[in-house]
Protein backbone atom coordinates (compact mmCIF):
# COMPACT_ATOMS: atom_id res chain seq x y z
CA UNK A 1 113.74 -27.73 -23.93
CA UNK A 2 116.86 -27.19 -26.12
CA UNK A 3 115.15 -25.16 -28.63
CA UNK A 4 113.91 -22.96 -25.32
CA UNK A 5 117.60 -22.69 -24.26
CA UNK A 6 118.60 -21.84 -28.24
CA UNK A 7 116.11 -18.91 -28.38
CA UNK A 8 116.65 -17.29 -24.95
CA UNK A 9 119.53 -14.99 -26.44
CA UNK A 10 117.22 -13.93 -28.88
CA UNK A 11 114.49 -13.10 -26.34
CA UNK A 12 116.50 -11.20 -23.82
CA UNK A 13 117.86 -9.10 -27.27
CA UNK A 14 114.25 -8.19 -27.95
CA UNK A 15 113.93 -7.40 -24.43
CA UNK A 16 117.07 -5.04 -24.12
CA UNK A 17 115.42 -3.60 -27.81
CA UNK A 18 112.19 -2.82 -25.92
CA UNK A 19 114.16 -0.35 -23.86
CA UNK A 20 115.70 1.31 -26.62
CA UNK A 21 118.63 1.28 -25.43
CA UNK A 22 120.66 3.54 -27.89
CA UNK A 23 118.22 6.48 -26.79
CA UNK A 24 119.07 5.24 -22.89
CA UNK A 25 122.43 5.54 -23.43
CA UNK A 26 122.39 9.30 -24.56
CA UNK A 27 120.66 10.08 -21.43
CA UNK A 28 122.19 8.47 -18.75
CA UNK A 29 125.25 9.78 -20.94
CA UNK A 30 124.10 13.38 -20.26
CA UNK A 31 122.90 11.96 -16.42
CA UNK A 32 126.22 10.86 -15.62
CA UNK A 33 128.05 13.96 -17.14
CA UNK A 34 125.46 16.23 -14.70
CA UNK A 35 126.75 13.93 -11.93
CA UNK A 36 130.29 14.15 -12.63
CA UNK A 37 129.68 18.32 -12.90
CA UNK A 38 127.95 18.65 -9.76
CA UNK A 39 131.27 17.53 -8.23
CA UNK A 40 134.74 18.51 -7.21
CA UNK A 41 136.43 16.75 -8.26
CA UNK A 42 134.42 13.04 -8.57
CA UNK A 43 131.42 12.38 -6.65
CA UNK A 44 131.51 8.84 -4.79
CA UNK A 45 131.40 6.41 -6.53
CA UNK A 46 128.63 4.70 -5.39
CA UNK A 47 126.44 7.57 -6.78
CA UNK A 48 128.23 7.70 -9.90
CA UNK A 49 127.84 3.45 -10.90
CA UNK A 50 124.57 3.00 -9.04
CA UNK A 51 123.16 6.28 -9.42
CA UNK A 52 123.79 5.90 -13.44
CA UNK A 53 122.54 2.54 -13.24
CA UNK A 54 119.25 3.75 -11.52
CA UNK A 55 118.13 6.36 -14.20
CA UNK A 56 119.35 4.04 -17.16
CA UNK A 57 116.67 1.48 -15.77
CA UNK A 58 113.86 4.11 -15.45
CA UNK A 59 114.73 5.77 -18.38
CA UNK A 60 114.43 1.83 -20.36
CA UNK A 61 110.88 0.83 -18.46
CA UNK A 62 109.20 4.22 -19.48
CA UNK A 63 110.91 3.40 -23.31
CA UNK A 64 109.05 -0.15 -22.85
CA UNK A 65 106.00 1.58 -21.58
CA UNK A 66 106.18 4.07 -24.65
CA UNK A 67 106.15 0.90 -26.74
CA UNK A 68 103.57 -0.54 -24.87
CA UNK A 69 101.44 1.92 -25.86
CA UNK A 70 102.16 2.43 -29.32
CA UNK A 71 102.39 -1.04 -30.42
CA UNK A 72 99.21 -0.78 -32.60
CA UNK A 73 100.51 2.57 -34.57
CA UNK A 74 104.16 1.05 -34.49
CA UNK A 75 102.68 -1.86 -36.97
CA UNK A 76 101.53 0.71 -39.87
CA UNK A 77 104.93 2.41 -39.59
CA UNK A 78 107.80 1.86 -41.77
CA UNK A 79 110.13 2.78 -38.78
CA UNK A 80 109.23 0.81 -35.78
CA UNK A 81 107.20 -1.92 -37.25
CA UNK A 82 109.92 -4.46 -36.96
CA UNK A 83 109.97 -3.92 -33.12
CA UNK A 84 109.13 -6.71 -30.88
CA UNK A 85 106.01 -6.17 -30.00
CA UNK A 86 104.46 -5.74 -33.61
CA UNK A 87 106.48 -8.40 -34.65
CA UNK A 88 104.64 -10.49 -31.88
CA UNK A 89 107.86 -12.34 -30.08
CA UNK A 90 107.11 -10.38 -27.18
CA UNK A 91 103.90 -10.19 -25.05
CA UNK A 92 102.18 -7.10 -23.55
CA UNK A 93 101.58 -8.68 -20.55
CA UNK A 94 105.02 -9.55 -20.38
CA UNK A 95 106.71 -6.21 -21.64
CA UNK A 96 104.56 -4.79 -18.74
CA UNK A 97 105.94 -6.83 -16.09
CA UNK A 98 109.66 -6.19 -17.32
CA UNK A 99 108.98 -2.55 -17.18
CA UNK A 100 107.51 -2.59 -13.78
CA UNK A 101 110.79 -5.24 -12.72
CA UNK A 102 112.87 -2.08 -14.42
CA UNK A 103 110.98 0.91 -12.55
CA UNK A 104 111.47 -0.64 -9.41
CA UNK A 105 114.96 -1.55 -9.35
CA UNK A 106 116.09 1.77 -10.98
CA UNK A 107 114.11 3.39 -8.13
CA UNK A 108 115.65 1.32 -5.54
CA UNK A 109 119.21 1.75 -6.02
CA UNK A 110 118.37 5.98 -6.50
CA UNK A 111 116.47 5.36 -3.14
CA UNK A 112 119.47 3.45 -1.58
CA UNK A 113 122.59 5.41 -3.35
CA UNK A 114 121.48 8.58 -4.43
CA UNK A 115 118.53 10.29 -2.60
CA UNK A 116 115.03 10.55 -2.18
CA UNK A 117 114.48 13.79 -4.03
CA UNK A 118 115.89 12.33 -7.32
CA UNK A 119 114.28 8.95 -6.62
CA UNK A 120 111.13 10.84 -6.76
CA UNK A 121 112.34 13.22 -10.16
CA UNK A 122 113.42 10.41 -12.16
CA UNK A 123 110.34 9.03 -11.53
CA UNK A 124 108.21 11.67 -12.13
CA UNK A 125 110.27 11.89 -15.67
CA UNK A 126 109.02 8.40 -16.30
CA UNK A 127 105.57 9.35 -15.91
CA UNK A 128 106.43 12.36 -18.19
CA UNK A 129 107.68 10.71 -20.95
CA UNK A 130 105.14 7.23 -21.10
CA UNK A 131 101.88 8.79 -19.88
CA UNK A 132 101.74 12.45 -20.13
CA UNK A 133 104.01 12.49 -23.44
CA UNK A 134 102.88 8.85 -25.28
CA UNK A 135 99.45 9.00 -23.85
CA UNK A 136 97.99 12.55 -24.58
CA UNK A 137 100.39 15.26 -26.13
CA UNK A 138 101.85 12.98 -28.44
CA UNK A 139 98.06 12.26 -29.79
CA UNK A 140 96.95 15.64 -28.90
CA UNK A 141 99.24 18.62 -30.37
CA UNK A 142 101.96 19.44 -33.18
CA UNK A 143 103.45 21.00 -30.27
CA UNK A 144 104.00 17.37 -28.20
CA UNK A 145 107.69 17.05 -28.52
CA UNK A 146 108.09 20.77 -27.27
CA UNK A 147 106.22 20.64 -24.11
CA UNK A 148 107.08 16.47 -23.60
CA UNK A 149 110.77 17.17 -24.09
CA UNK A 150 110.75 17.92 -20.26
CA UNK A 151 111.18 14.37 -19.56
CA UNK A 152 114.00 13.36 -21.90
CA UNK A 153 115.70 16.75 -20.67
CA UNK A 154 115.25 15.82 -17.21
CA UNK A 155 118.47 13.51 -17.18
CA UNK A 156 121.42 15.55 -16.65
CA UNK A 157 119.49 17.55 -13.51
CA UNK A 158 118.55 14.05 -12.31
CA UNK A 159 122.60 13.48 -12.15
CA UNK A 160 123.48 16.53 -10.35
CA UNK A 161 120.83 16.66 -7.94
CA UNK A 162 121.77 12.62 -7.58
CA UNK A 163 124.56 14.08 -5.91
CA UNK A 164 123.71 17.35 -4.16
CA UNK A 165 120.20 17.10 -3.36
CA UNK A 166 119.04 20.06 -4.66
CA UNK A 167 118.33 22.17 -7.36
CA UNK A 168 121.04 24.28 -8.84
CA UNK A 169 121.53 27.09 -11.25
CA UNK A 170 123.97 24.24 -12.85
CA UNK A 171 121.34 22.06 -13.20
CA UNK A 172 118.95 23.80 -14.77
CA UNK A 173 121.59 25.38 -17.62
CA UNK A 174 122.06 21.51 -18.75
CA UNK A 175 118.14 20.48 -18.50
CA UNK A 176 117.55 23.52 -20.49
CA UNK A 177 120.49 22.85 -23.17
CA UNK A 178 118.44 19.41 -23.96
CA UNK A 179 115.12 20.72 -23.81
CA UNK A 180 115.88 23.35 -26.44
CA UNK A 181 117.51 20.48 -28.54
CA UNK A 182 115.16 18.11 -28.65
CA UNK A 183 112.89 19.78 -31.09
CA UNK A 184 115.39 20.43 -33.79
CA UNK A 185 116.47 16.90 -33.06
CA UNK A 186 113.02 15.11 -33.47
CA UNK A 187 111.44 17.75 -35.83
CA UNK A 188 114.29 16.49 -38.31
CA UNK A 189 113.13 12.77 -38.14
CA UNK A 190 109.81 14.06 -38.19
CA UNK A 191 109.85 15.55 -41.58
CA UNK A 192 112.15 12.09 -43.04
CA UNK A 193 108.84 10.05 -41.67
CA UNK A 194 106.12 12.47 -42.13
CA UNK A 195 104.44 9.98 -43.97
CA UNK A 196 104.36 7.36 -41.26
CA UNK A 197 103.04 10.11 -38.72
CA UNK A 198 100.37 10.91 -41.62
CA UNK A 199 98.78 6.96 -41.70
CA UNK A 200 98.44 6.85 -38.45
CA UNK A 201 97.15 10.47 -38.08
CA UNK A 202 99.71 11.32 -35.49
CA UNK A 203 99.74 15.45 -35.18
CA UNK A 204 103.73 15.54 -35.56
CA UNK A 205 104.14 19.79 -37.45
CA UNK A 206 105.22 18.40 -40.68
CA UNK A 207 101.71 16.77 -40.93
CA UNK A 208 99.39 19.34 -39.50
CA UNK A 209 101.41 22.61 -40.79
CA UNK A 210 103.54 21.44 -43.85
CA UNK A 211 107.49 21.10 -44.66
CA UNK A 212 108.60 24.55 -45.15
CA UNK A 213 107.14 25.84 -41.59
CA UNK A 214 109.16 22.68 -39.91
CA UNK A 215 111.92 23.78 -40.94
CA UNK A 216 111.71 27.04 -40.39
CA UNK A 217 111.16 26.12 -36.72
CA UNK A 218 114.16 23.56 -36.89
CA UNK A 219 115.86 26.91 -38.08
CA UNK A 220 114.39 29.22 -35.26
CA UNK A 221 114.95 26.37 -32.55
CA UNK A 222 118.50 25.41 -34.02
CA UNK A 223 119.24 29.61 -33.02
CA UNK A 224 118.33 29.28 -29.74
CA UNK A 225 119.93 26.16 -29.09
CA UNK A 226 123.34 27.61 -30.14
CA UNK A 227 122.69 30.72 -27.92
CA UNK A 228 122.11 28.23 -24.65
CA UNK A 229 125.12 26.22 -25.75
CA UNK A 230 126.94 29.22 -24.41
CA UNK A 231 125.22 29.51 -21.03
CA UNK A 232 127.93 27.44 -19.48
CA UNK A 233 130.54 29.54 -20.22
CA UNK A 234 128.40 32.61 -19.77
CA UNK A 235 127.02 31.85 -16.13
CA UNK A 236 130.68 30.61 -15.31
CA UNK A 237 130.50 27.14 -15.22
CA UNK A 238 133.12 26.52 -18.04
CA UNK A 239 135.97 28.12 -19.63
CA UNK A 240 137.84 29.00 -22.91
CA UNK A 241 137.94 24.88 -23.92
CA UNK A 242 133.89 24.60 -23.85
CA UNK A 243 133.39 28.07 -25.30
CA UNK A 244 135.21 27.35 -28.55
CA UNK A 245 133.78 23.41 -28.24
CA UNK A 246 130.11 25.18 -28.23
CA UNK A 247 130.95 27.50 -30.90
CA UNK A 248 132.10 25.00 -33.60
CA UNK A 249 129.19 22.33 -32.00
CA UNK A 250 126.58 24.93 -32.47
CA UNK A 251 127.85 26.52 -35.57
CA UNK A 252 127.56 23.36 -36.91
CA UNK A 253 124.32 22.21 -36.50
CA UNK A 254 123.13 25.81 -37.57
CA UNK A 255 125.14 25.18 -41.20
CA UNK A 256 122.68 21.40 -41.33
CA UNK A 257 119.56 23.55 -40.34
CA UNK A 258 119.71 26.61 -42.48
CA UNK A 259 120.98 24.29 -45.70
CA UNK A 260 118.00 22.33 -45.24
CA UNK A 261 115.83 25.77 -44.42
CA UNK A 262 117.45 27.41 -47.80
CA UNK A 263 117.20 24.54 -50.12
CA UNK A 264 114.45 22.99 -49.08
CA UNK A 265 116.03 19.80 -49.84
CA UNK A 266 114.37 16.45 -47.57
CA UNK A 267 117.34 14.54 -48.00
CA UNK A 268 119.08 16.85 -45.86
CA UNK A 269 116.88 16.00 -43.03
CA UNK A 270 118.59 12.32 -41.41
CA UNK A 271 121.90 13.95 -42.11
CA UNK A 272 120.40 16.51 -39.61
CA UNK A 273 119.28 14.34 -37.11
CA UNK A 274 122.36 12.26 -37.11
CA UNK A 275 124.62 15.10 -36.80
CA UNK A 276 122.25 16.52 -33.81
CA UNK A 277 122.89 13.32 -31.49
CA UNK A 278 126.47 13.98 -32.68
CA UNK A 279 126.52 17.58 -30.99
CA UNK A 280 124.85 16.76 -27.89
CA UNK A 281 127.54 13.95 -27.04
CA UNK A 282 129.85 15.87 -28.14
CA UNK A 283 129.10 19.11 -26.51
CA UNK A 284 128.35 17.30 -22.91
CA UNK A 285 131.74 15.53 -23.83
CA UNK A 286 133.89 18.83 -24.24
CA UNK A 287 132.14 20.34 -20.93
CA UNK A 288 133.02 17.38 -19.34
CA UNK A 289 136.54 17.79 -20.14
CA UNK A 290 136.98 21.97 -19.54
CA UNK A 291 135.75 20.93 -16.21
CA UNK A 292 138.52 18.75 -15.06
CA UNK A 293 141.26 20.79 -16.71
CA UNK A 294 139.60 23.94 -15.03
CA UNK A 295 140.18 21.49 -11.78
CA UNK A 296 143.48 20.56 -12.71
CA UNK A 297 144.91 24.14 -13.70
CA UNK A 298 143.56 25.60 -9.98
């Protein structure tokens, strides 16, 4: 019995771990930020706590699902192999019934705080991301973490319409902010692990169409992210403050992605990928704050 009571803090780690909950905290991050834009000037706060609350715990049982399903491929790869499950402290049957316990109290409290229409989104984003995305596209096409991106965009427009109810022009500018970054963003870990992706024939682009071509789509992608980095200020959600925020933000991940395009150097891809979880905080973090001192100078 004491050696039970010793090891539950290291079980309930390996069940926060399932969830990955760094990758949880960047979106309900982003959610929280769309909830806190969708409002003048706060939105209640029961929305804001619970509502949060209620896509962080949907967003972590489709993250357990996701490893769920990949447990088997997650054992040949250098990355992930140390996770729970292929480490065998947790059991599927178990990981299961915490994600289902997750699902349904993340749904509740959106049911009972927030409304039915983003009770119903955030869930559909959680069959997004751990059937649609983990199931097929990610087995299926180089192009999986293009068209499965959806999901993990899906977070700051769950936020807003968390507190409106409805779609917005708002909305959409941050889903499609994410969406476009999310390819440069995983593309960049991509090539770093290509071999991983390669033993366990997983299509990822650096496997099925080389290096060079990655990164020439990192390049392209990295473009057009810094061109809908400025669709705040353009459609007239922000001011002067997020403008020059987006510029610097953007120009700087565009400096990472053409160095590594130019030299064709692979040690230049994690220092990509780090810096791109870098600009999204940062650039949701400076649109946060040009929309309260927009507030404040009314």
């Amino acid at each position: 019995m004491n050696t039970e009571i010793m090891q539950a803090p290291a079980r309930w780690r390996d069940y926060l771990e399932i969830t990955k909950p760094k990758v949880v905290a960047l979106l309900t991050f982003t959610a929280t930020v769309g909830m806190l834009l969708a409002a003048e000037p706060f939105p209640p706060w029961t929305v804001l706590v619970f509502g949060s609350a209620g896509i962080a715990l949907v967003s972590g049982a489709a993250a357990a699902i996701n490893q769920v399903v990949d447990q088997h491929i997650d054992a040949v790869m250098a990355r992930t192999r140390n996770r729970p499950l292929p480490r065998g402290v947790l059991e599927t049957r178990h990981v299961l019934a915490f994600a289902a316990l997750l699902a349904a109290a993340g749904t509740w409290l959106l049911l009972t705080f927030t409304n039915v229409l983003c009770a119903i989104l955030t869930f559909a984003s959680l069959l997004g991301y751990a059937v649609i995305y983990t199931m097929f596209l990610k087995r299926a096409t180089p192009q999986n973490i293009v068209i499965g991106g959806a999901a993990g965009a899906a977070p700051p427009l769950l936020g807003w319409i968390a507190v409106t109810g409805q779609f917005d022009p708002g909305a959409a500018v941050l889903f499609a902010i994410v969406f476009v970054w999310t390819p440069p963003h995983f593309w960049a870990l991509a090539i770093h692990r290509r071999e991983d992706y390669a033993k366990v024939d997983m299509p990822m682009l650096p496997v099925t169409h080389g290096v060079e071509l990655t990164r020439l789509h990192i390049l392209l992608y990295t473009v057009l992210l810094f061109v809908f980095g400025l669709l705040p200020y353009l459609v007239g959600m922000s001011g002067p403050l997020y403008l020059l925020g987006a510029v610097i933000l953007g120009g700087r991940f565009l400096w990472y992605a053409f160095r590594m395009y130019r030299h064709g150097d692979d040690s230049l891809a994690m220092p990509t990928f780090g810096y791109s979880m870098v600009y999204l905080c940062a650039l949701f973090a400076v649109l946060l704050a040009d929309h309260y001192l927009l507030l404040i100078m009314r």
